[in-house]
Protein backbone atom coordinates (compact mmCIF):
# COMPACT_ATOMS: atom_id res chain seq x y z
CA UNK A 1 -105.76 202.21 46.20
CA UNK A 2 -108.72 200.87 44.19
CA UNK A 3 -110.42 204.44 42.87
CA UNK A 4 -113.75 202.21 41.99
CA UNK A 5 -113.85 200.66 45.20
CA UNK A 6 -113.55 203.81 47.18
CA UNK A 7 -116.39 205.38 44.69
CA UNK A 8 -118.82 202.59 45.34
CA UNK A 9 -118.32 203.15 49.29
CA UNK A 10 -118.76 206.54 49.05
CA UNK A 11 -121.97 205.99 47.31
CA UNK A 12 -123.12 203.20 49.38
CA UNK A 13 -122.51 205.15 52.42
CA UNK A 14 -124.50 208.47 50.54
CA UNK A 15 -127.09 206.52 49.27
CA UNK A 16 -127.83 205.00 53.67
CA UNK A 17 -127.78 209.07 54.76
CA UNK A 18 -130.36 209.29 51.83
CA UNK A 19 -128.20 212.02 49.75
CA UNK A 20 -128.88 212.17 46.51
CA UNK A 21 -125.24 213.27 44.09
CA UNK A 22 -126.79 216.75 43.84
CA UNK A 23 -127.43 217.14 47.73
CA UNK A 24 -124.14 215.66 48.94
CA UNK A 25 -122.44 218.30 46.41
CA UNK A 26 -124.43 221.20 47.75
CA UNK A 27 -123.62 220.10 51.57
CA UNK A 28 -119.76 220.10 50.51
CA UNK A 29 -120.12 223.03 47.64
CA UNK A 30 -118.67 220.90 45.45
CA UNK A 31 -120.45 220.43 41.94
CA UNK A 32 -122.69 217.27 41.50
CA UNK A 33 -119.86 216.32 38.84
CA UNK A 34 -117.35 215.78 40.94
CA UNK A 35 -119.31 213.60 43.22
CA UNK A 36 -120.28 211.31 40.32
CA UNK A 37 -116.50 211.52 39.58
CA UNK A 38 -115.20 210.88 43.03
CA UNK A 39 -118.34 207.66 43.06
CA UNK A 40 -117.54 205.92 39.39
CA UNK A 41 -113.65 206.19 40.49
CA UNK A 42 -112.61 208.44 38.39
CA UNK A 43 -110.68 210.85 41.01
CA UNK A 44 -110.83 211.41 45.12
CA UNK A 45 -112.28 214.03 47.25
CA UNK A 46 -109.53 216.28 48.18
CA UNK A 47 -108.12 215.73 51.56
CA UNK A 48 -110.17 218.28 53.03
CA UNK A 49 -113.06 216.96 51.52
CA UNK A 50 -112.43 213.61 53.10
CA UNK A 51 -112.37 215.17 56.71
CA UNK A 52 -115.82 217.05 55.84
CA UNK A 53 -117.25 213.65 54.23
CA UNK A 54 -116.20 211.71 57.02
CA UNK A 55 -117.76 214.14 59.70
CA UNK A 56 -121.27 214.35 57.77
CA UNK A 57 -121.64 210.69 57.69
CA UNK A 58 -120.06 210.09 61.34
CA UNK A 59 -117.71 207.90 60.00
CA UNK A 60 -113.82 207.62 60.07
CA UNK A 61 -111.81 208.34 56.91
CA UNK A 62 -110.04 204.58 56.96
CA UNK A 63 -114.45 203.71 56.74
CA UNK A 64 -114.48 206.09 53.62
CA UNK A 65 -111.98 204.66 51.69
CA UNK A 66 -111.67 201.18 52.53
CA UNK A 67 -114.55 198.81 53.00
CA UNK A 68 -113.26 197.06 55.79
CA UNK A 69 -110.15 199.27 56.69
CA UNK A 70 -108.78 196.07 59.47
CA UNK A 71 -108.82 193.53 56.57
CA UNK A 72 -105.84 191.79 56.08
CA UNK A 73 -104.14 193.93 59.41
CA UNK A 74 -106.51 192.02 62.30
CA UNK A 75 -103.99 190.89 65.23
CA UNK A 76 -104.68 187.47 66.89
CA UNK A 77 -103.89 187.52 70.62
C-alpha cells in the first residue's frame, strides 16, 4: 500500500465534495490533524473511518484507497 497515494486520493476526492481539512474532520469528529495526516500519507483512517469516508463521498472503499482499484486485475473475455 502506497500511504502517499492513498492521501492524495483522499484529498482529491475532498477537495471535488468541496471539504475543506477542517470540515471533513468535523463531519467525521476527527481532528483536522489527522486528516492532514491521513492526506500527506503519514497514517490511514481507521477502518471505521473508511466505511464513514466512503459513504459521505458515495464512493466504494477499493475508490478510496486505490486510484483505479481494477488496474492491473481487468479480465479479458
Amino acid at each position: 500500500m502506497n500511504l502517499d497515494a492513498i492521501g492524495k486520493n483522499i484529498a482529491t476526492i475532498r477537495k471535488a465534495n468541496h471539504l475543506t481539512q477542517v470540515e471533513l474532520a468535523s463531519r467525521l469528529n476527527v481532528t483536522p490533524q489527522a486528516v492532514s495526516k491521513w492526506e500527506n500519507g503519514v497514517n490511514l483512517p481507521e477502518t471505521s473511518l473508511l466505511v464513514a469516508l466512503s459513504q459521505l463521498f458515495q464512493v466504494t472503499i477499493d475508490e478510496l484507497l486505490m486510484n483505479d482499484p481494477y488496474k492491473g486485475n481487468r479480465i479479458d473475455g
